[in-house]
Protein backbone atom coordinates (compact mmCIF):
# COMPACT_ATOMS: atom_id res chain seq x y z
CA UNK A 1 0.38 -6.22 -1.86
CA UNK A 2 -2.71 -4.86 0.29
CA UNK A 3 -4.01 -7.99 2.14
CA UNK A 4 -6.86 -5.89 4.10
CA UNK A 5 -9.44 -7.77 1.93
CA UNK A 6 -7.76 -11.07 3.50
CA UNK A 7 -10.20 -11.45 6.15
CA UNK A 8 -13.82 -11.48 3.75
CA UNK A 9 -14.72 -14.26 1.43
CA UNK A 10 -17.40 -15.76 -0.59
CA UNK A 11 -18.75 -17.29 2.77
CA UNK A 12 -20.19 -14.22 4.52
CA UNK A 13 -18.34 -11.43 6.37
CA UNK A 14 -18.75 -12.10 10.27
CA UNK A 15 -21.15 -9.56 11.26
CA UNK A 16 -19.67 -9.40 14.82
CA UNK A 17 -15.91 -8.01 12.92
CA UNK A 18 -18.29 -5.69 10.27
CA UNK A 19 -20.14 -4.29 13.81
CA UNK A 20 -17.07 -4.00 15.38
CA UNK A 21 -15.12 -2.16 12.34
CA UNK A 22 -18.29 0.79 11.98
CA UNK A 23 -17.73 1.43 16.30
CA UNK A 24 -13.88 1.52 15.15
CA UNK A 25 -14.43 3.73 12.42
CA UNK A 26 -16.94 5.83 14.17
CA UNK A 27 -14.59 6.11 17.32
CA UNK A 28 -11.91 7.32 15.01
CA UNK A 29 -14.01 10.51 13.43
CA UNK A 30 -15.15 11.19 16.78
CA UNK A 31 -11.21 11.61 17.53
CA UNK A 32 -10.59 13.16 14.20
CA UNK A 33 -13.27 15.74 14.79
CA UNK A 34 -12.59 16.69 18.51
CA UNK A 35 -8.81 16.92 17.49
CA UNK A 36 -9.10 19.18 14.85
CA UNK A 37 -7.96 16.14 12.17
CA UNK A 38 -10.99 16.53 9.58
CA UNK A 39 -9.87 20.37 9.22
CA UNK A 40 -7.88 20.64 6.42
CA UNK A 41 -4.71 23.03 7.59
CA UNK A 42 -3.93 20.85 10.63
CA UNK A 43 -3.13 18.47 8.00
CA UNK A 44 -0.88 20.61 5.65
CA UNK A 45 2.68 20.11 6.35
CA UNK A 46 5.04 23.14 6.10
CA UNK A 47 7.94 20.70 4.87
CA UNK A 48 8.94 21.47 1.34
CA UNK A 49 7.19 20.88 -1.62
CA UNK A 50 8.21 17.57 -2.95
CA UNK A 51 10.44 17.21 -5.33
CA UNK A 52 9.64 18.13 -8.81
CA UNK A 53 9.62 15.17 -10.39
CA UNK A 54 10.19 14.75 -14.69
CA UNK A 55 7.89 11.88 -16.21
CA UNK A 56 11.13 10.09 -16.85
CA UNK A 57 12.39 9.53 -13.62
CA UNK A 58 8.96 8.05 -13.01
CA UNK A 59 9.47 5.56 -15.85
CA UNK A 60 13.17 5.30 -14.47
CA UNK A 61 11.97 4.32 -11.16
CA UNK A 62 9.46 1.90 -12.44
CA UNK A 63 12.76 0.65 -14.90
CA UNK A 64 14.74 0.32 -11.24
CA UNK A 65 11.81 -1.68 -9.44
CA UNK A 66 12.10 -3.96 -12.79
CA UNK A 67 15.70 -4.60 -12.68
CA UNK A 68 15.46 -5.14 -8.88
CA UNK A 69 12.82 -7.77 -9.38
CA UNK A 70 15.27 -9.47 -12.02
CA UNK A 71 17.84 -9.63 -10.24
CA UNK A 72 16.33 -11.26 -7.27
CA UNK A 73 14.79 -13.66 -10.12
CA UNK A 74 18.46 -14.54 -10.92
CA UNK A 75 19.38 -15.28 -7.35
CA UNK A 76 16.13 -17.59 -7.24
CA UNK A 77 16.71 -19.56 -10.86
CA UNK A 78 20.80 -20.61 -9.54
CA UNK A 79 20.24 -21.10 -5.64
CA UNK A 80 16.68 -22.97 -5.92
CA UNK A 81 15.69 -23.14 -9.28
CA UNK A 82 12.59 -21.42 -8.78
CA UNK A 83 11.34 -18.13 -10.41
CA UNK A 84 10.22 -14.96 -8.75
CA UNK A 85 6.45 -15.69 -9.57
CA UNK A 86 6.92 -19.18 -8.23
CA UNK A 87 4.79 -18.70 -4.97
CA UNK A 88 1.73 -16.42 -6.78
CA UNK A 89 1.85 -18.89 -9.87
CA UNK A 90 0.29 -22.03 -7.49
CA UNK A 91 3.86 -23.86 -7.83
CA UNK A 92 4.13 -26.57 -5.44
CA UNK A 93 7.28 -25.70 -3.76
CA UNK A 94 8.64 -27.16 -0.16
CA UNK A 95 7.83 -24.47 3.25
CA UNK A 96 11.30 -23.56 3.11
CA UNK A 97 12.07 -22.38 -0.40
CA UNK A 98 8.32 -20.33 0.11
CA UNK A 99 9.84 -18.73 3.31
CA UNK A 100 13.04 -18.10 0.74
CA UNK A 101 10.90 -16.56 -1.74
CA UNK A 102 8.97 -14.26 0.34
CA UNK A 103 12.18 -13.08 2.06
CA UNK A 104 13.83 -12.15 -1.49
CA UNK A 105 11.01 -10.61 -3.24
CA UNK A 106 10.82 -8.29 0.21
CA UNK A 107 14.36 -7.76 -0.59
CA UNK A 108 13.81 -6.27 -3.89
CA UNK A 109 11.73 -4.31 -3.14
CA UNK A 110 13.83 -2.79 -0.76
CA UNK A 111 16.53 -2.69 -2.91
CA UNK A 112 14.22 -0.66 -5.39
CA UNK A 113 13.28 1.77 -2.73
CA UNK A 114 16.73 2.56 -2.06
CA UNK A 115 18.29 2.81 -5.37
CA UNK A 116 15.27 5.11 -6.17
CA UNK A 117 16.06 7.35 -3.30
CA UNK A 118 19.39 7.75 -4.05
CA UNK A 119 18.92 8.02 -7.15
CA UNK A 120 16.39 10.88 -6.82
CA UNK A 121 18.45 13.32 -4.55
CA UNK A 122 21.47 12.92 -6.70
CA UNK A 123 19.45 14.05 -9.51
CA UNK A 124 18.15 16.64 -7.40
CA UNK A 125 20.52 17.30 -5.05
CA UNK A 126 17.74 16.85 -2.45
CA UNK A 127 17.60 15.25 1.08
CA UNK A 128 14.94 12.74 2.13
CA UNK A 129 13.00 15.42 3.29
CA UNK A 130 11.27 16.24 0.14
CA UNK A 131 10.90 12.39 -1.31
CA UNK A 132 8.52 12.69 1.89
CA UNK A 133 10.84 10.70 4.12
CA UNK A 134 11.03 13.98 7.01
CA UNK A 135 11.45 11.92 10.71
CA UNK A 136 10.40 15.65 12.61
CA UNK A 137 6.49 14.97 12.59
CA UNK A 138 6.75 10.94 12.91
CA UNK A 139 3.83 10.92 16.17
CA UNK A 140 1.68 12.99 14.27
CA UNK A 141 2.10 10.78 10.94
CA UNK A 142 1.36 7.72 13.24
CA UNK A 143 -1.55 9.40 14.51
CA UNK A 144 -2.76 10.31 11.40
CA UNK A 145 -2.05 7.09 9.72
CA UNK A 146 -4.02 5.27 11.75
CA UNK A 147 -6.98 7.54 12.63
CA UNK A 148 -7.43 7.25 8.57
CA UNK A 149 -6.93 3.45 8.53
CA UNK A 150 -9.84 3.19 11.52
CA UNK A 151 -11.74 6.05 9.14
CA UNK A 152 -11.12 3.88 5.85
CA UNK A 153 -11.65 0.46 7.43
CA UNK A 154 -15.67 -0.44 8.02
CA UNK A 155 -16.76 1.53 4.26
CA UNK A 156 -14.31 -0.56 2.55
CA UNK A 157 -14.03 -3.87 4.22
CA UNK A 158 -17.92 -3.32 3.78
CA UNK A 159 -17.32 -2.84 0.20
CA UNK A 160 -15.67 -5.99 -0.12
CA UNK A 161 -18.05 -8.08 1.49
CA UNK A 162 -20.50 -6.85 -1.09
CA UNK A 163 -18.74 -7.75 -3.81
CA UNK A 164 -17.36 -10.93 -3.20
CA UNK A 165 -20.59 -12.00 -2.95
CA UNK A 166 -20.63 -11.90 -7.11
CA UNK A 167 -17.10 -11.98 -7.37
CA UNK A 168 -14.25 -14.37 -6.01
CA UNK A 169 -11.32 -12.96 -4.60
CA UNK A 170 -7.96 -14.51 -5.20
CA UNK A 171 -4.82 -13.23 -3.04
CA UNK A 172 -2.03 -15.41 -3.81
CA UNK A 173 0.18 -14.45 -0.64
CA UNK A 174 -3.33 -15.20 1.59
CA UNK A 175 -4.46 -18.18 -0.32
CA UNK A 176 -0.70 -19.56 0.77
CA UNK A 177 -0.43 -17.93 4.44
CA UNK A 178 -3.71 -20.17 4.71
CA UNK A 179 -2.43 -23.43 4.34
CA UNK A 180 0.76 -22.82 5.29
CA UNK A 181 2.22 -24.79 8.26
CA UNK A 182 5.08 -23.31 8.71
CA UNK A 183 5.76 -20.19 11.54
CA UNK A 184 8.92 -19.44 9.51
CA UNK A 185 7.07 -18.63 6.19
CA UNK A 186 4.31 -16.59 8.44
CA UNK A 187 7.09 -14.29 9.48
CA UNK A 188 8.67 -13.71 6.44
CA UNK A 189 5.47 -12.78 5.18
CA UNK A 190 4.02 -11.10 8.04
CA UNK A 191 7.36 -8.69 7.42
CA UNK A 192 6.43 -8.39 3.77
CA UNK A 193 2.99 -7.50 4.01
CA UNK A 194 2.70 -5.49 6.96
CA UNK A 195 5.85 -3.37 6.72
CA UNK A 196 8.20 -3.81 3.20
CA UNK A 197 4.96 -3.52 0.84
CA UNK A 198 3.25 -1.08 1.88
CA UNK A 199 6.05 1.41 2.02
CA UNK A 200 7.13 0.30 -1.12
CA UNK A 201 3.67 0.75 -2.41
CA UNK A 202 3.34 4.60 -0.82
CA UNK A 203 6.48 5.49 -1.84
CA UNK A 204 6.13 4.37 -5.73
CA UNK A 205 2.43 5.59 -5.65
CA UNK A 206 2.12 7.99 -3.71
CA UNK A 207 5.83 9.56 -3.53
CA UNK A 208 6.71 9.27 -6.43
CA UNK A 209 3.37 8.65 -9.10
CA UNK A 210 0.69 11.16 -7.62
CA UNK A 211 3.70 13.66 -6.79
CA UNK A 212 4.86 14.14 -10.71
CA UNK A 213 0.99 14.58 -11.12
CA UNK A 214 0.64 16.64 -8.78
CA UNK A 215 3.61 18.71 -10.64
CA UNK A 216 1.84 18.52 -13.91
CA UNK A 217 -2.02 18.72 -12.70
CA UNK A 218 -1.57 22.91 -13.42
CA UNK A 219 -0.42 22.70 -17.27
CA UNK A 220 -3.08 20.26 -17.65
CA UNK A 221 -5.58 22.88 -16.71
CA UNK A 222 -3.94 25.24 -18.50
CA UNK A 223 -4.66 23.11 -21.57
CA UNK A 224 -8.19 22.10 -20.99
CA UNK A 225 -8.66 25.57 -19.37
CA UNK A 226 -10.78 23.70 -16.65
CA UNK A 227 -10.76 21.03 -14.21
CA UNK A 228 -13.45 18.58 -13.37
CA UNK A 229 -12.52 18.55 -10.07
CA UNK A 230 -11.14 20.28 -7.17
CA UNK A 231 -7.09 21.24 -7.36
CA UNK A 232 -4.78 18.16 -6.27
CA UNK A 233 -8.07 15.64 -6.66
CA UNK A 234 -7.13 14.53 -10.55
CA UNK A 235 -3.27 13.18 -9.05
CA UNK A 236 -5.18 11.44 -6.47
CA UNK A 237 -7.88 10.03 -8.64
CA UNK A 238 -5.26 8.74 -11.51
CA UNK A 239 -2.71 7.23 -9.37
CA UNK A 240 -5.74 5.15 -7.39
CA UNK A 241 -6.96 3.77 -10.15
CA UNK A 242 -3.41 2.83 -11.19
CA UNK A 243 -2.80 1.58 -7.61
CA UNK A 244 -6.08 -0.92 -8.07
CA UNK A 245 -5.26 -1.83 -11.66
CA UNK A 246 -2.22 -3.15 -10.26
CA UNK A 247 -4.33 -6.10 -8.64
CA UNK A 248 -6.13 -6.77 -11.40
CA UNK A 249 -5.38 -10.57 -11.08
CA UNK A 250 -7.00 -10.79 -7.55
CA UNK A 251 -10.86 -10.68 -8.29
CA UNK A 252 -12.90 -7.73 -7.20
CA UNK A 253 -10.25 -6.46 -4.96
CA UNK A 254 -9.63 -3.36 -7.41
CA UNK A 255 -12.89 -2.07 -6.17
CA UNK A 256 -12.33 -1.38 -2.63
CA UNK A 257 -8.77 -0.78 -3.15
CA UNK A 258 -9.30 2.00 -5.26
CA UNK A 259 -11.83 3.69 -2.55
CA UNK A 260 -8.58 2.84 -0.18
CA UNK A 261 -6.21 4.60 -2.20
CA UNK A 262 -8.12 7.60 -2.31
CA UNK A 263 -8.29 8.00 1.59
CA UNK A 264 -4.45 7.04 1.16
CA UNK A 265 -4.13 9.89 -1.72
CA UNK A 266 -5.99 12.19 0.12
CA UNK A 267 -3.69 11.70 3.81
CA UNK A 268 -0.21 12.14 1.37
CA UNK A 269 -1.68 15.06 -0.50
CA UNK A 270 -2.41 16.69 2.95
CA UNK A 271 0.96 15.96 4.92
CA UNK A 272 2.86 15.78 1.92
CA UNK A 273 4.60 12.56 4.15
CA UNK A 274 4.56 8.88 2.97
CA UNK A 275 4.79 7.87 6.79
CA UNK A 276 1.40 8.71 7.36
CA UNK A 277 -0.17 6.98 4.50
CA UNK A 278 2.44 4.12 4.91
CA UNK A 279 1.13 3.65 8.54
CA UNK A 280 -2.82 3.30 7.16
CA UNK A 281 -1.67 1.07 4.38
CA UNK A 282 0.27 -0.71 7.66
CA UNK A 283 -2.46 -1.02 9.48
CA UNK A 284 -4.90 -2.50 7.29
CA UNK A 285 -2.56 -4.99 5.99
CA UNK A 286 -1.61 -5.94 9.49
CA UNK A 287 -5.33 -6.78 10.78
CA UNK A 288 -5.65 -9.29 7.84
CA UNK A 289 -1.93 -10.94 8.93
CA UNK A 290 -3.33 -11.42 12.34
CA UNK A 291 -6.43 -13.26 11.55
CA UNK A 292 -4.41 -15.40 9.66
CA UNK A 293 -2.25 -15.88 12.27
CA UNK A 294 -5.11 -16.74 14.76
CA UNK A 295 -5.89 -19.36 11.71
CA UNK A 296 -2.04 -20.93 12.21
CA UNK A 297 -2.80 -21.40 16.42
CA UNK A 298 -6.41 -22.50 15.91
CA UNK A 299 -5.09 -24.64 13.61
CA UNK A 300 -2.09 -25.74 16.05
């Protein structure tokens, strides 16, 4: 549920914010570069490898994520007669039962995270550790999280202003946290977006997706006896462009997304951590919540 595209639209991206996002980003590889952070081994984590993940305990996690979402679906249809797609699908529904809906959809997803975890090291007999949920380096993944969101954000906030000009973009959450009155509902969904998403998102992409490529990416080349591109690259590539296919229904967001993921990729595939990426994804997601935000007081 990226909402970093949230604060472009047809009608021009402020030049002032675009100005303000290339000093960001510039300030941040200044940082990067003095600290060391664009040299790949500062970035490699010496945390096991993670775990070695079988194709179908990615389609099982998927199959828990599913189940998740139906059951919350369930809890929706008896206590309010709505279903799960009720606030995407343009629905007119009162401020409450949107805050209600927000609040359970963040739920299953949760609920999906978990019961993958768990899932996962019992399989494995694993800790957390190697699902890329290791607490020991949290300052640096913080660090690193958001040098690569200020890195990430002018190129493809740029990106989007571009193409919007050809192309329409259609959140759902955003086109609601725009008219929405209610503080309650911008809560709810400022907990969603900023914090249960994306670490759903990292964990299902990232942990979990480009990590069983990453397992496989060797007998691949073994088969093809070559690789277009550089080792650990393909996992990244493959599980961005299934990351932006994913928001297929929202316009021309796919396009910068994609770029996105790859930064996003690219931080994982280095740390081996979802906190780090989780923390970009965060951030990005969080600018776009604010604006609104400064839309609800402006608006009073």
């Amino acid at each position: 549920m990226p909402l970093l595209l949230a604060t472009t639209d047809a009608d021009g991206f402020p030049l002032f914010l675009l100005g303000g996002l290339f000093v960001a980003s510039f300030a941040a590889f200044q940082m990067a570069r003095q600290g060391g952070w664009l040299v790949p081994p500062k970035l490699v984590s010496d945390d096991p490898p993670p775990l070695p993940l079988r194709g179908r305990e990615v389609l099982l996690v998927f199959v828990l994520f599913i189940i998740s979402m139906g059951i919350a679906g369930s809890i929706l249809r008896s206590a309010l007669g709505l279903d799960i797609d009720s606030l995407t699908s343009g629905t007119k529904i009162a401020p409450s039962d949107q805050t209600t809906l927000v609040w359970v959809e963040a739920g299953a997803c949760l609920l999906a995270l978990s019961s993958s975890c768990m899932l996962l090291q019992l399989l494995h007999g694993r800790d957390g550790v190697e699902l890329g949920f290791g607490w020991d380096r949290w300052r640096t993944d913080v660090i690193a999280g958001l040098l690569t969101a200020g890195l990430l954000a002018a190129p493809v906030l740029a990106l989007m202003a571009i193409v919007v000009q050809f192309w329409e973009s259609h959140h759902p959450l955003v086109d609601v946290m725009k008219t929405s009155e209610s503080a309650s509902f911008l809560v709810a969904a400022t907990f969603s977006a900023v914090l249960v998403a994306p670490l759903w998102e990292e964990f299902l992409f990232r942990g979990v997706f480009q990590s069983w490529l990453l397992r496989v990416e060797p007998q691949w080349i073994a088969v093809s006896g070559r690789s277009a591109l550089p080792l650990g690259w393909m996992p990244n590539v493959v599980a961005s462009a299934l990351f932006a296919l994913m928001h297929m229904d929202h316009g021309p967001d796919p396009i910068p997304l994609f770029f996105l993921s790859l930064g996003l990729g690219y931080l994982y595939h280095r740390t081996r951590r979802i906190y780090a990426s989780w923390t970009a994804h965060a951030a990005f997601n969080a600018v776009s919540v604010a604006q609104l935000w400064l839309e609800h007081f402006a608006k009073g």
